[in-house]
Protein backbone atom coordinates (compact mmCIF):
# COMPACT_ATOMS: atom_id res chain seq x y z
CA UNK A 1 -142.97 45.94 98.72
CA UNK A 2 -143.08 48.82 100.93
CA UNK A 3 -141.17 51.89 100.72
CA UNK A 4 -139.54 53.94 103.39
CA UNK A 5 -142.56 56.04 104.47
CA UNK A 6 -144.65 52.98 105.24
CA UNK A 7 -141.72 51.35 106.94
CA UNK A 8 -141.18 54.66 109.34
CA UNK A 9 -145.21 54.83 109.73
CA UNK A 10 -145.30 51.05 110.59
CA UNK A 11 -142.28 51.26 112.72
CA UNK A 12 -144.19 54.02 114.86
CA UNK A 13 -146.84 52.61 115.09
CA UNK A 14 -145.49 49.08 116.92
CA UNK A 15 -143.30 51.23 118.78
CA UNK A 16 -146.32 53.38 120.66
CA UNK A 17 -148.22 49.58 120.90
CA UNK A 18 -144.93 48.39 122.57
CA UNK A 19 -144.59 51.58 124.70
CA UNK A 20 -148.00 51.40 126.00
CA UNK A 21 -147.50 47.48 127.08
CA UNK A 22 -144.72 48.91 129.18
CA UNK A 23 -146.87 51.32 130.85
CA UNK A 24 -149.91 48.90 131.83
CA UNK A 25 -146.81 46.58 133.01
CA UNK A 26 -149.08 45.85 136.48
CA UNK A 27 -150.91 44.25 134.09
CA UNK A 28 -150.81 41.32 131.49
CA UNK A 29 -151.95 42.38 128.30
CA UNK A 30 -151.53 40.26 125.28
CA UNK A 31 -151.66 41.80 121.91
CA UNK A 32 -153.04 39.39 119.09
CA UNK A 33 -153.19 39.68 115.62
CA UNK A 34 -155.52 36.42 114.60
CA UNK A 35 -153.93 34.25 112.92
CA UNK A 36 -150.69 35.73 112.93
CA UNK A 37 -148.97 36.54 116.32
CA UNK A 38 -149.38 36.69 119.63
CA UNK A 39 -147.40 40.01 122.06
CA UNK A 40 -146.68 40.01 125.30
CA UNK A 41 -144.45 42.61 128.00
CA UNK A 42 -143.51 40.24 130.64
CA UNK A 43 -143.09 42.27 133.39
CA UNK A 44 -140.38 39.77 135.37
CA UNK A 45 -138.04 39.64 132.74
CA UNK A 46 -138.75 42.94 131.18
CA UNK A 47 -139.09 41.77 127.33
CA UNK A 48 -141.13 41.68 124.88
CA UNK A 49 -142.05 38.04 123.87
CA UNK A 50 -143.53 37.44 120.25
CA UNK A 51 -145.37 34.07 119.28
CA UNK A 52 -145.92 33.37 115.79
CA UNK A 53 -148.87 31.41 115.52
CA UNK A 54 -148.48 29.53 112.37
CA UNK A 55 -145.79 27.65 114.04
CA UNK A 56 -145.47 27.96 117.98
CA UNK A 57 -142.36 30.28 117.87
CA UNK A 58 -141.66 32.18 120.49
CA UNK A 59 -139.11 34.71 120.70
CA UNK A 60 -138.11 37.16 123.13
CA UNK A 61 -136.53 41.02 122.69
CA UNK A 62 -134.98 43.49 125.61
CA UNK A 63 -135.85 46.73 123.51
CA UNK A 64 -138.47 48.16 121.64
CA UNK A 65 -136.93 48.61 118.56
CA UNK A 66 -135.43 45.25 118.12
CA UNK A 67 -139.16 43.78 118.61
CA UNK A 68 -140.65 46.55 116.28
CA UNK A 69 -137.94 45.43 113.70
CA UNK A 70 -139.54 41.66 114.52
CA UNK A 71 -143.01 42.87 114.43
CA UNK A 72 -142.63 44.66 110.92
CA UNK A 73 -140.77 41.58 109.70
CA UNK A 74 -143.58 39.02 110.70
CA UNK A 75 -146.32 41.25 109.71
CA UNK A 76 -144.97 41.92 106.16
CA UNK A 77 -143.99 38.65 105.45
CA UNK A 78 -147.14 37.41 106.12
């Protein structure tokens, strides 16, 4: 289990990968971690849209913190 200082560190760390998606937003860039999930900014909609690869799932988030919460959940679960 992780404690609070890797949950803050993690937490950062999706949040600057999330903020830079949001900057390149003329562009489409897809963030994969094989085998695990697939991230996407979608640009129209402004969200974040997470696929979880092991089962199709998509799921979509209006704010970077809800989909870092999602992102630290998948990962660690894994």
């Amino acid at each position: 289990m992780m404690g609070r200082d890797t949950f803050i560190y993690e937490h950062n760390r999706y949040k600057k990968m999330l903020n830079n998606l949001i900057e390149y937003e003329v562009s489409t860039i897809t963030h994969t971690m094989p085998g695990l999930m697939e991230l996407v900014y979608s640009k129209a909609s402004q969200t974040f849209q997470i696929t979880t690869l092991a089962d199709g799932n998509v799921s979509l988030y209006d704010d970077i913190d809800t989909a870092c919460d999602a992102l630290y959940t998948i990962y660690t679960l894994s």
